[in-house]
C-alpha atoms as a PDB file:
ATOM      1  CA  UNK A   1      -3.393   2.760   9.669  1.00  0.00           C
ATOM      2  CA  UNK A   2      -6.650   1.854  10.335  1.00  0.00           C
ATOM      3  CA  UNK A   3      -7.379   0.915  14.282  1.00  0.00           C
ATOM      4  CA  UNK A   4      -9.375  -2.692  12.674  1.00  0.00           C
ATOM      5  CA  UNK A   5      -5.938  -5.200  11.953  1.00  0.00           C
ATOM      6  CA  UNK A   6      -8.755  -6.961   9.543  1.00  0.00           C
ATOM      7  CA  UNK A   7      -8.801  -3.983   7.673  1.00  0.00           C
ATOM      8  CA  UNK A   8      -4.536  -3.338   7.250  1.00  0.00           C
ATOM      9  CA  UNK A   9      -3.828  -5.824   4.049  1.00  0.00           C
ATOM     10  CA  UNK A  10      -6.839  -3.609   2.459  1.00  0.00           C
ATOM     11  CA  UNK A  11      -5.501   0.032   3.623  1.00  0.00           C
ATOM     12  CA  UNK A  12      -1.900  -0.796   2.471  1.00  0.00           C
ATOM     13  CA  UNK A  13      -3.095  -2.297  -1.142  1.00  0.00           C
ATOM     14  CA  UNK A  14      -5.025   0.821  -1.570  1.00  0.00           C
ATOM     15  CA  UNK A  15      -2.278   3.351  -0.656  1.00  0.00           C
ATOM     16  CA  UNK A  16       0.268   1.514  -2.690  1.00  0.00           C
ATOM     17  CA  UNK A  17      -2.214   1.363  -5.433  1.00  0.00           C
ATOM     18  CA  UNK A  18      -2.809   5.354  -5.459  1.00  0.00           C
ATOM     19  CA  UNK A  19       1.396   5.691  -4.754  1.00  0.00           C
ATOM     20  CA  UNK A  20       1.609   3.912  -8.473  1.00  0.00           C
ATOM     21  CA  UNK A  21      -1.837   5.242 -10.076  1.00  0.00           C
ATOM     22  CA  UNK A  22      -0.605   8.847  -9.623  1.00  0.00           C
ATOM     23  CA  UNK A  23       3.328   8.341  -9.427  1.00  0.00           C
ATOM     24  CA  UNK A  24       3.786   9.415  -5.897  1.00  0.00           C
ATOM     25  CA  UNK A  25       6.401   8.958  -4.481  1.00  0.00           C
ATOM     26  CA  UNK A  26       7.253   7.770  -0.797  1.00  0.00           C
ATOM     27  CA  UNK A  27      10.264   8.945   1.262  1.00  0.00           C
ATOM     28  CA  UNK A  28      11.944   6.139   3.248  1.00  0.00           C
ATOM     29  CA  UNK A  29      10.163   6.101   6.488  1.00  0.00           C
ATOM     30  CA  UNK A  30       6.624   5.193   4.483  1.00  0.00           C
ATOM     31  CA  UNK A  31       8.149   3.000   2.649  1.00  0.00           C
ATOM     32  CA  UNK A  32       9.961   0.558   5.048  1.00  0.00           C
ATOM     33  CA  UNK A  33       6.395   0.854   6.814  1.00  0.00           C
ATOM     34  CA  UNK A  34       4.833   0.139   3.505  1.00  0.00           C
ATOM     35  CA  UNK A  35       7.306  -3.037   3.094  1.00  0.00           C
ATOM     36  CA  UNK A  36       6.574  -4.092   7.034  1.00  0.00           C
ATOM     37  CA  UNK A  37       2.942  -4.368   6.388  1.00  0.00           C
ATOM     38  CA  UNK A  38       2.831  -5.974   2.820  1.00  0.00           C
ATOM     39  CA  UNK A  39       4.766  -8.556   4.290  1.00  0.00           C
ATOM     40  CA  UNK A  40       1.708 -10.109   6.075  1.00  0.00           C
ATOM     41  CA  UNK A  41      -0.079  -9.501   3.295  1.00  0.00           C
ATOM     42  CA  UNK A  42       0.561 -11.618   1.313  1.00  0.00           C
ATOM     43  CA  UNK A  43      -2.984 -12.972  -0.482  1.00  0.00           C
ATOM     44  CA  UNK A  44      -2.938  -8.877  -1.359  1.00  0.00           C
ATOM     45  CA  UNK A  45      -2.590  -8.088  -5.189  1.00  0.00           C
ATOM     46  CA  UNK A  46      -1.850  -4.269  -6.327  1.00  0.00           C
ATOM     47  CA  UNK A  47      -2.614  -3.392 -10.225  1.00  0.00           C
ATOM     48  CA  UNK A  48      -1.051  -0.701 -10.800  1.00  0.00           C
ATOM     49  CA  UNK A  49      -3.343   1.226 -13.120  1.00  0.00           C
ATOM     50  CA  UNK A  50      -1.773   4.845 -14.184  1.00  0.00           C
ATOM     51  CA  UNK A  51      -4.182   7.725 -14.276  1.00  0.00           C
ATOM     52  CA  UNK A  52      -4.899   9.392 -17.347  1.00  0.00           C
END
């Protein structure tokens, strides 16, 4: 995570946007930290937009 909180809603919708772009996957641990953090972001959208 990045050490600026201001910049945590931002880092996670980017990583969860590249997770679904390229159909990544995430094992549990990143994705219970994934959840922890999305959950304060709420204002964040994700468009999932698959790669060619």
């Amino acid at each position: 995570m990045p050490s600026l909180p201001d910049a945590h809603c931002r880092h996670v919708g980017e990583w969860t946007t590249t997770k679904l772009r390229w159909g990544l996957t995430a094992d549990l641990a990143e994705a219970d930290a994934l959840k922890v953090y999305s959950e304060v972001c709420e204002a964040s959208v994700v468009h999932d937009t698959p790669a060619p």
